[in-house]
Protein backbone atom coordinates (compact mmCIF):
# COMPACT_ATOMS: atom_id res chain seq x y z
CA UNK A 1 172.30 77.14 135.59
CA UNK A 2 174.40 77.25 132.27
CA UNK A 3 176.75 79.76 132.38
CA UNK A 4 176.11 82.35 129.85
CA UNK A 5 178.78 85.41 130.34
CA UNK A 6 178.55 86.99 126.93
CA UNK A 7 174.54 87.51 127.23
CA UNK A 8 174.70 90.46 129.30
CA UNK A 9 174.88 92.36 125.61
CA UNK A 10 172.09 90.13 123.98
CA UNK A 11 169.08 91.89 123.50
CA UNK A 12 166.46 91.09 125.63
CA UNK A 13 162.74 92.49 126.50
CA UNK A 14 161.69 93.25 129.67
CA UNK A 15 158.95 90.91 130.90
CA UNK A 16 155.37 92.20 132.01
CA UNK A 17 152.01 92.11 132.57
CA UNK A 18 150.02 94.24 129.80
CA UNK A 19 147.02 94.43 127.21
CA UNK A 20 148.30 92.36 124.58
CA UNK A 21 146.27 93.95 120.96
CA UNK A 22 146.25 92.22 117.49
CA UNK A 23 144.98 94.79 115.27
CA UNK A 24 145.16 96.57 112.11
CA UNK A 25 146.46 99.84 111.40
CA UNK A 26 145.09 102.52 108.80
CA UNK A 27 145.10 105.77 108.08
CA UNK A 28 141.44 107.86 107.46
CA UNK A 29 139.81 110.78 107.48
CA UNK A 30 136.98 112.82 109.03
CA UNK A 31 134.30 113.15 107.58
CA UNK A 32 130.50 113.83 107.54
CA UNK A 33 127.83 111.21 107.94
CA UNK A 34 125.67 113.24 106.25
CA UNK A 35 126.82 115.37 102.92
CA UNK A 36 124.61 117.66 100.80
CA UNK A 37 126.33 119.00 97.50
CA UNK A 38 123.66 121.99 96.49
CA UNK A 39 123.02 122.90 93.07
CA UNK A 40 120.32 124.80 91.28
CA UNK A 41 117.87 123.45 89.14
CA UNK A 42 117.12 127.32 87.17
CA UNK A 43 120.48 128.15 85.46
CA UNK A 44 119.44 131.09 83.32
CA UNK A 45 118.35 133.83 85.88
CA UNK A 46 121.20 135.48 88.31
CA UNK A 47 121.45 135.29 92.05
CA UNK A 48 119.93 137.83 93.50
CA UNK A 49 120.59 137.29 97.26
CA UNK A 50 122.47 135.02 99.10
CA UNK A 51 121.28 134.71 102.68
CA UNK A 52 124.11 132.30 104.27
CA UNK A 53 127.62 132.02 104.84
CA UNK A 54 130.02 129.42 105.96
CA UNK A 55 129.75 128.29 109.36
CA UNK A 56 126.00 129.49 109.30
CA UNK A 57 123.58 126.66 110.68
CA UNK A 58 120.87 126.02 108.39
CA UNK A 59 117.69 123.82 108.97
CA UNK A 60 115.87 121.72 105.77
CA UNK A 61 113.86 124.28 103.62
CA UNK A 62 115.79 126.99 104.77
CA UNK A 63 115.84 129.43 101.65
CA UNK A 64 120.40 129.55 100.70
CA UNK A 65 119.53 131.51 97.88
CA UNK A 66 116.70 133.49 96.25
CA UNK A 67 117.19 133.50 91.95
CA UNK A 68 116.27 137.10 90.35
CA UNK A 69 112.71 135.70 88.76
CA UNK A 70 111.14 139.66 87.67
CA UNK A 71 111.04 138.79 83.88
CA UNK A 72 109.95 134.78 85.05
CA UNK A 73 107.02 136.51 87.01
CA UNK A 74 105.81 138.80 84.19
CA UNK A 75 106.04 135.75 81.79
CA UNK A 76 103.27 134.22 83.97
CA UNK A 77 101.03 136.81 84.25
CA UNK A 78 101.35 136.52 80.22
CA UNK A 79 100.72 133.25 80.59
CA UNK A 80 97.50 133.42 82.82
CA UNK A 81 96.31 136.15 80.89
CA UNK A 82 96.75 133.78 77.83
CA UNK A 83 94.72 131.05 79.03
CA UNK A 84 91.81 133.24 80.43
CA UNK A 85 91.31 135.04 76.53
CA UNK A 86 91.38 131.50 75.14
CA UNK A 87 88.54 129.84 77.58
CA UNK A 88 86.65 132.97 76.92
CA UNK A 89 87.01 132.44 73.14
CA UNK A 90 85.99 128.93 74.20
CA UNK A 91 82.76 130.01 75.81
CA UNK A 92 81.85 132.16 72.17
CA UNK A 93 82.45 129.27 70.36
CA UNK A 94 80.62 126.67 72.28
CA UNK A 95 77.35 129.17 72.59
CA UNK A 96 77.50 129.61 69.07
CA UNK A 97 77.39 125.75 68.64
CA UNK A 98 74.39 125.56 70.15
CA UNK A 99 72.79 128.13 68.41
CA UNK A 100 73.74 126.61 65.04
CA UNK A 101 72.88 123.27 66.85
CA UNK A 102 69.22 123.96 67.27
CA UNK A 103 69.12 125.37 63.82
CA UNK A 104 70.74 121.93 62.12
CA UNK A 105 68.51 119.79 64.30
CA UNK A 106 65.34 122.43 62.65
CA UNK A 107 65.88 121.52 59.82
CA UNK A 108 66.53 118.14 59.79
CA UNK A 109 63.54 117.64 61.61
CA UNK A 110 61.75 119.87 58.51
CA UNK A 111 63.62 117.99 55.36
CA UNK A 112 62.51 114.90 57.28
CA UNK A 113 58.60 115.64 57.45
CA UNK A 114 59.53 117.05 53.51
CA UNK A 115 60.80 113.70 52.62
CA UNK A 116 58.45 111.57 54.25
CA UNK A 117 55.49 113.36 52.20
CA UNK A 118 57.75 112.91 48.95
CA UNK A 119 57.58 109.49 49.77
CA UNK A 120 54.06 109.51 50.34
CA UNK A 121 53.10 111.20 46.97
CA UNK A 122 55.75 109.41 45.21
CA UNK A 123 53.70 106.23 46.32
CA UNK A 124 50.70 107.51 45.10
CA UNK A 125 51.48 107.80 41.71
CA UNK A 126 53.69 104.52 40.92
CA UNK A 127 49.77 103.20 41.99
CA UNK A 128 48.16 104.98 39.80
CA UNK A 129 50.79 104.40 37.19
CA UNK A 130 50.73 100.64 37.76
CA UNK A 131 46.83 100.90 37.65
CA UNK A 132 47.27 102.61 34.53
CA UNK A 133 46.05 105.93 35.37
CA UNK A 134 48.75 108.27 34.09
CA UNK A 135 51.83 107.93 31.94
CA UNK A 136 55.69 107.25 32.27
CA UNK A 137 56.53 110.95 32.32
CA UNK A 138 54.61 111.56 35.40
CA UNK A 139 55.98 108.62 37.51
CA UNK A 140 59.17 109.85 36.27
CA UNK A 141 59.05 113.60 37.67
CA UNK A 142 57.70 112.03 40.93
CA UNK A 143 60.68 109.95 41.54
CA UNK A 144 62.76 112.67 40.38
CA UNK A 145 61.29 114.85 43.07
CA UNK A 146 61.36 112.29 45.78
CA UNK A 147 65.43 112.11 44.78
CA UNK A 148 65.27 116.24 45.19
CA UNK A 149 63.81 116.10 48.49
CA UNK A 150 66.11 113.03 49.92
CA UNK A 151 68.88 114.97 49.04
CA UNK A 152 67.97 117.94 51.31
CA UNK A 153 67.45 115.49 54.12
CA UNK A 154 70.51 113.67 53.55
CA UNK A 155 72.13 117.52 53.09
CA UNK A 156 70.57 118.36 56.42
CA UNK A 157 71.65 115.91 58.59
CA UNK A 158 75.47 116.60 56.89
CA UNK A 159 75.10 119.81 58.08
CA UNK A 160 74.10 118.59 61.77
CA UNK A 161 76.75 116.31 61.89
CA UNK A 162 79.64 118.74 61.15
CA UNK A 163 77.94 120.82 63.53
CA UNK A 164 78.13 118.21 65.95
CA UNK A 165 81.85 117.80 64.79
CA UNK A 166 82.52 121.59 64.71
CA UNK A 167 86.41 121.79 65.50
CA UNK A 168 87.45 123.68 68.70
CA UNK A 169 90.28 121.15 68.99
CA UNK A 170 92.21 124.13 68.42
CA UNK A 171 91.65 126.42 71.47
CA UNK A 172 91.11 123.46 73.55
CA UNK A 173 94.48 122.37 72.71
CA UNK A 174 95.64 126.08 73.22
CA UNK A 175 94.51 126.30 76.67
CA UNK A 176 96.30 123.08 77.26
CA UNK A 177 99.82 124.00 76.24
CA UNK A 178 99.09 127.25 77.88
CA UNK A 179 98.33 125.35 81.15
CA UNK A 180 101.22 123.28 80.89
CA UNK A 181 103.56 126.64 80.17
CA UNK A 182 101.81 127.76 83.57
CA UNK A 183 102.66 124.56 86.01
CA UNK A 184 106.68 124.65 84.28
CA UNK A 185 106.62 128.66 84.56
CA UNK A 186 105.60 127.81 88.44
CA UNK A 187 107.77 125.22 89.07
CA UNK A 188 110.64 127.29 87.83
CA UNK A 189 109.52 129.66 89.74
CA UNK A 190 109.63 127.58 93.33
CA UNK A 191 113.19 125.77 91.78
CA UNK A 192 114.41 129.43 92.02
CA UNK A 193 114.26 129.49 95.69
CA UNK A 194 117.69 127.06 96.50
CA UNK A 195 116.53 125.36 99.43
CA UNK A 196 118.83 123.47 102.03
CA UNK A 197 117.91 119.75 101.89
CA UNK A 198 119.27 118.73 105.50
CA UNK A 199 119.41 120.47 108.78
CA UNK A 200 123.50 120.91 109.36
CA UNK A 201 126.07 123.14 109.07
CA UNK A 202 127.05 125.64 105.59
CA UNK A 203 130.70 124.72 104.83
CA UNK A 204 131.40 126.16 101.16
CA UNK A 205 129.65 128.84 99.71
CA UNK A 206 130.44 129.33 96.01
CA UNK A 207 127.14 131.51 94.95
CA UNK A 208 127.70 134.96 94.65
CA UNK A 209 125.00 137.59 94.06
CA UNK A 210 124.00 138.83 90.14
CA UNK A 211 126.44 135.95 89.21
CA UNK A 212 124.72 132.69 87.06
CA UNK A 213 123.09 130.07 89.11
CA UNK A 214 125.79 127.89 88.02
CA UNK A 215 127.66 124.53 89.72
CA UNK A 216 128.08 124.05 92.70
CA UNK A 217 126.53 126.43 95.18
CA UNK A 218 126.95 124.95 98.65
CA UNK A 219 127.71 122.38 100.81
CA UNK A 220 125.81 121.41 103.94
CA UNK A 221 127.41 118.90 106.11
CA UNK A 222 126.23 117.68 109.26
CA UNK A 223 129.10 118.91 111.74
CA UNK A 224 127.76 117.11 114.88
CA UNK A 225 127.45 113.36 113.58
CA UNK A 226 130.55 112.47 112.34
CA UNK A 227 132.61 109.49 110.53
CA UNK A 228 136.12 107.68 109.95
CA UNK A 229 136.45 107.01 105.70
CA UNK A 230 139.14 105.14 105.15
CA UNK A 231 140.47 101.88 102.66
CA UNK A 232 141.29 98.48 103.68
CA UNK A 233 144.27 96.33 101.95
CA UNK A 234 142.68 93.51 100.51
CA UNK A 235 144.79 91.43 102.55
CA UNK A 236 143.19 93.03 105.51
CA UNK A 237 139.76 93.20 104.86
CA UNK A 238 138.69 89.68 105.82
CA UNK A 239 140.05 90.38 109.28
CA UNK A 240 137.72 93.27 109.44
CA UNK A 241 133.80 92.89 110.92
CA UNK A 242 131.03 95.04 111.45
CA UNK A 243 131.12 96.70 115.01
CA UNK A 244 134.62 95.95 115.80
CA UNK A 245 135.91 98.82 118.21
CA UNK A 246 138.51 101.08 116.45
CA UNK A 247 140.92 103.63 118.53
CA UNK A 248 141.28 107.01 116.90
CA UNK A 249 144.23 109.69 117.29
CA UNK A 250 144.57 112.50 115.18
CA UNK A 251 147.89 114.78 114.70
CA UNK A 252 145.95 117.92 116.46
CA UNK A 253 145.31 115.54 119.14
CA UNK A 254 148.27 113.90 120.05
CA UNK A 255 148.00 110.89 121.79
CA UNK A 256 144.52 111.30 123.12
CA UNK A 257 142.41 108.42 122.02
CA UNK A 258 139.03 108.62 120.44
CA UNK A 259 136.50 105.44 120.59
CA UNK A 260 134.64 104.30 117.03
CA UNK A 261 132.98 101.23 115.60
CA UNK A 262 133.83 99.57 112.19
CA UNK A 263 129.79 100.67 110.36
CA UNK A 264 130.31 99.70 107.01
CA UNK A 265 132.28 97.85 104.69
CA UNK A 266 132.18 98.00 100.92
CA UNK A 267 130.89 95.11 99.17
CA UNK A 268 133.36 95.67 96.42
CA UNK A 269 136.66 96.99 95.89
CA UNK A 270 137.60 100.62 95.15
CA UNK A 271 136.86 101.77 91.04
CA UNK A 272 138.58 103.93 89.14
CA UNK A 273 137.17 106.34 86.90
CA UNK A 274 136.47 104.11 84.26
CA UNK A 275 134.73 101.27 86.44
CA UNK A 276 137.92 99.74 86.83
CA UNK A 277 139.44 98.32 90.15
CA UNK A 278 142.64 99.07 90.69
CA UNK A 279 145.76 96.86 90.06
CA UNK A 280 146.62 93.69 91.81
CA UNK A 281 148.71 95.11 94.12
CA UNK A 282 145.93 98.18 95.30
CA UNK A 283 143.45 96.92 95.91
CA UNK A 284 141.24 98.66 98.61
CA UNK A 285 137.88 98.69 100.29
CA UNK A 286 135.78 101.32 101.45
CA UNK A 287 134.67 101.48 105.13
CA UNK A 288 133.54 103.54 107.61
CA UNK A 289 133.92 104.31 111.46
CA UNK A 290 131.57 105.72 113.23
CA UNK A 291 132.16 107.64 116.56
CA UNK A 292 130.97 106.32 120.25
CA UNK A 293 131.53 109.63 121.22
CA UNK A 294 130.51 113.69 120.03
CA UNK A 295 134.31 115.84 120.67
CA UNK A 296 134.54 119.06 119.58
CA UNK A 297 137.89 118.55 119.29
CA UNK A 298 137.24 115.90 116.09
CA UNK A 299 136.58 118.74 112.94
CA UNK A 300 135.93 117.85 108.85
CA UNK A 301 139.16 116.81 107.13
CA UNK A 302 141.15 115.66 109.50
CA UNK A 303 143.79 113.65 109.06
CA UNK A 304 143.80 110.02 111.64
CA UNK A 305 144.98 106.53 112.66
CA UNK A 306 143.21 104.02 113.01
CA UNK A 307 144.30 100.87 115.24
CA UNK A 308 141.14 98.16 114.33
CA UNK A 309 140.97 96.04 117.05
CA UNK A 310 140.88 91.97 116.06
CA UNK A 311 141.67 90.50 119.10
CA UNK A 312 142.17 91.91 122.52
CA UNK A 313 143.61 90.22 126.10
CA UNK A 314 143.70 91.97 129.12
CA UNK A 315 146.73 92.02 131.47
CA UNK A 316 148.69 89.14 130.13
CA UNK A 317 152.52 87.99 129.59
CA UNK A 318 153.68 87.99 126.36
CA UNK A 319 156.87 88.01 124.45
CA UNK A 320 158.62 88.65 120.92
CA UNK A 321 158.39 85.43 118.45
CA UNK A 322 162.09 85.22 118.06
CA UNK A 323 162.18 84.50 122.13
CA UNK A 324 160.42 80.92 121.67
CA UNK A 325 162.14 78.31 121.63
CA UNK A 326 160.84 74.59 120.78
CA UNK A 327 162.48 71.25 121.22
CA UNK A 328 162.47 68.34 119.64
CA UNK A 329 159.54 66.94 121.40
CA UNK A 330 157.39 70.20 120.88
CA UNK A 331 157.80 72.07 124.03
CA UNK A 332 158.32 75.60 124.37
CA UNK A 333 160.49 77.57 126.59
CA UNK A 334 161.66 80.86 127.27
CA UNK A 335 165.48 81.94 128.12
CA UNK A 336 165.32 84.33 130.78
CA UNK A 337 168.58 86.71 131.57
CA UNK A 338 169.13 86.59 135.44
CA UNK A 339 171.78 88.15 137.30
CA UNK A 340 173.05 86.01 140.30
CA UNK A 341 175.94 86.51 143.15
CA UNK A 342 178.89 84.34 142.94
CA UNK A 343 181.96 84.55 145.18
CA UNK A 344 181.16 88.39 145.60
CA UNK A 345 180.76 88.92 141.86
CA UNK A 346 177.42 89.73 139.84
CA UNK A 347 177.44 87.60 137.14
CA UNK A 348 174.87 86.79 134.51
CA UNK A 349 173.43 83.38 133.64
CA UNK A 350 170.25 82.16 131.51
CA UNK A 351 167.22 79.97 132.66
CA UNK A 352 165.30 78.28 130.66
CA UNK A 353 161.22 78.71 131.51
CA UNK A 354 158.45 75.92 130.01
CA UNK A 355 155.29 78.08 129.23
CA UNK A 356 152.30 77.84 127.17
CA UNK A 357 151.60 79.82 124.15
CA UNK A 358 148.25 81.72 123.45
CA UNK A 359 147.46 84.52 121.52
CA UNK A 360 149.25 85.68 118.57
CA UNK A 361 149.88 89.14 116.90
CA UNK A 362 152.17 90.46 114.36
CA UNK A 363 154.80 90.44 116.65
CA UNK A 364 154.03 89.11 120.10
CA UNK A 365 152.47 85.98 121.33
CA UNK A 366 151.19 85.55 124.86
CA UNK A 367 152.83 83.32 127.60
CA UNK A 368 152.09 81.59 130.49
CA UNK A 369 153.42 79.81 133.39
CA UNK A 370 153.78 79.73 136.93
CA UNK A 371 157.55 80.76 137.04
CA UNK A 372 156.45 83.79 134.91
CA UNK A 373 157.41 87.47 136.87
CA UNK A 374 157.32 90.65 135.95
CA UNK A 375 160.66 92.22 135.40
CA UNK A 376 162.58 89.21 133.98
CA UNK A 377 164.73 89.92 130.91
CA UNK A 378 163.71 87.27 128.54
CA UNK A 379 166.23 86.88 125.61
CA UNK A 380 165.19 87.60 121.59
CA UNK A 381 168.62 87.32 119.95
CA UNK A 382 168.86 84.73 118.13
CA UNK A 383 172.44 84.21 118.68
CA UNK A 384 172.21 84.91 122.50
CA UNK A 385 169.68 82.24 123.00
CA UNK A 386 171.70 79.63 120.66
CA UNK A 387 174.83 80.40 123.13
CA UNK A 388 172.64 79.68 126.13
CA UNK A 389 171.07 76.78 124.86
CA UNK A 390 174.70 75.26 123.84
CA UNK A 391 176.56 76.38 127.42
């Protein structure tokens, strides 16, 4: 063995068998899966009773907040009142039609039987006057007269067709607008109960009674069914895949470990404001963990780590990079630190081991080989393992 007396002070790691992780490591933060920001769709009557506070579990259509809606609920009895005096005036209108109806069609059917015996006399005479019978002024006054009495026909059946025509456009389209008042008036009327949307869990209340229905009221967040947010480096996020495990620790916690999956991944980097992504050097993706697991012990807003788990091997050897070493033909070896007997003395010496290399991780890579034990002090100085390799 080479002799190797000053690499009792070289640094060294302490050989054995573990879980050897390549991962990455973010930050995040607890959140709901399911959010419900609640605002009102009436903003000019008051709150007049709130019925739940923070903390308070709520189911979907449970009633938050009831608007004051007296002067909304007079305004529709208006309304209906309104509509019922203008079909009324309807009715009077459309059984006077029909009265004046029959009358028109009377006496269209009269100037009619008028005109056709006009036309019969008128006949009469333009034969006699053609024959010779009687004179020019008498043919004359019977086509005058025959004009007389097509004019009250033709007068007549004006008069039926503007009956027919008679104009109650006007209340009809009265009713209408007042019918369409009604159904807004009504709807405004259901908007002012503020219904929760989701079953879950009240966690801000910002509606106060005889204040305006104004911003935001509540927030309902499902407290049971929770989630991981956090952003992924761009240089990251290729490494990352749906339903890779994730181990989660919190500050509260300590060193407790929580189990989650990777759930979703944003198809495009994090905008600003403006639609913008962010610089070069920020750029970040959205994505989600979702818990294995329900802990009361995991709350809202808390603050985690996240260790995303790429690759994983299970009780294997593995050292630091800088402790390879590779010849000139390609093979790689470890120098391990042993500590021998020699006339009475301990003293220190280095041996090298051959051993395959397998998985790789930021820092480590795994090892393997027969001569490999635990509890060997395998060298990762630089300089240390340069001395050896020269002794």
């Amino acid at each position: 063995m080479p002799n190797a007396e000053n690499a009792a002070a070289a640094q060294t790691f302490a050989l054995e068998k573990a879980d050897l992780l390549d991962s990455v490591l973010v930050s995040g933060t607890v959140v709901s899966s399911s959010t419900e920001n609640i605002y009102s769709k009436v903003s000019n009557y008051p709150i007049k009773k709130v019925n739940f506070e923070v903390g308070d579990k709520v189911k979907a259509g449970d009633v938050l907040a009831q608007l004051d809606t007296s002067t909304l609920e007079l305004d529709i009895k208006q309304t209906e009142l309104n509509i019922r005096n203008a079909e009324a005036s309807l009715k009077n209108e459309n059984s006077s039609n029909e009265y004046n109806m029959q009358s028109a069609l009377n006496n269209v059917e009269l100037a009619a039987i008028e005109l056709k015996n006009s036309q019969n006399s008128f006949d009469q005479i333009k034969a006699l006057y053609e024959s010779g019978s009687i004179s020019q002024d008498e043919l004359t006054k019977a086509e005058a007269a025959l004009k007389k009495t097509q004019l009250s026909y033709d007068n007549a059946q004006a008069s039926l067709v503007n009956i027919q025509n008679k104009n109650t456009t006007t209340t009809k389209n009265n009713i209408e607008i007042q019918r369409v008042t009604l159904e807004k008036q009504r709807k405004t009327l259901n908007d002012a109960k503020i219904t929760a949307p989701i079953d879950g869990t009240v966690t801000m209340v910002n509606a106060k009674e005889n204040s305006a229905a104004a911003g935001l009221l509540f927030v309902i967040e499902d407290t049971e069914n929770l989630i991981v947010s956090t952003a992924i480096g761009e240089y990251d996020i290729s490494l990352i895949n749906l339903g890779q495990e994730v181990i989660i620790k919190t500050d509260s916690t300590g060193d407790k470990q929580f189990l989650g999956n990777v759930s979703k991944i944003a198809p495009t980097a994090i905008k600003d404001a403006s639609g913008n992504t962010a610089a070069a050097s920020n750029v970040q993706f959205d994505t989600e963990i979702t818990m294995q697991a329900k802990d009361s012990n995991i709350k809202i807003g808390m603050n985690v780590r996240l260790t995303i788990k790429l690759k994983e091997k299970k009780n294997v050897f593995f050292v630091p990079y800088d402790a390879i070493v590779t010849d000139n033909k390609g093979d790689q070896f470890i120098n391990v630190l042993e500590t021998i007997q020699q006339d009475g003395k301990a003293q220190s010496n280095t041996r090298k081991i051959q051993v395959q290399t397998g998985m790789e991780t930021d820092m480590y890579v795994e090892i393997s080989s027969p001569d490999l034990r635990d509890g060997m002090k395998v060298l990762t100085s630089a300089i240390a393992i340069q001395e050896a390799a020269n002794d």
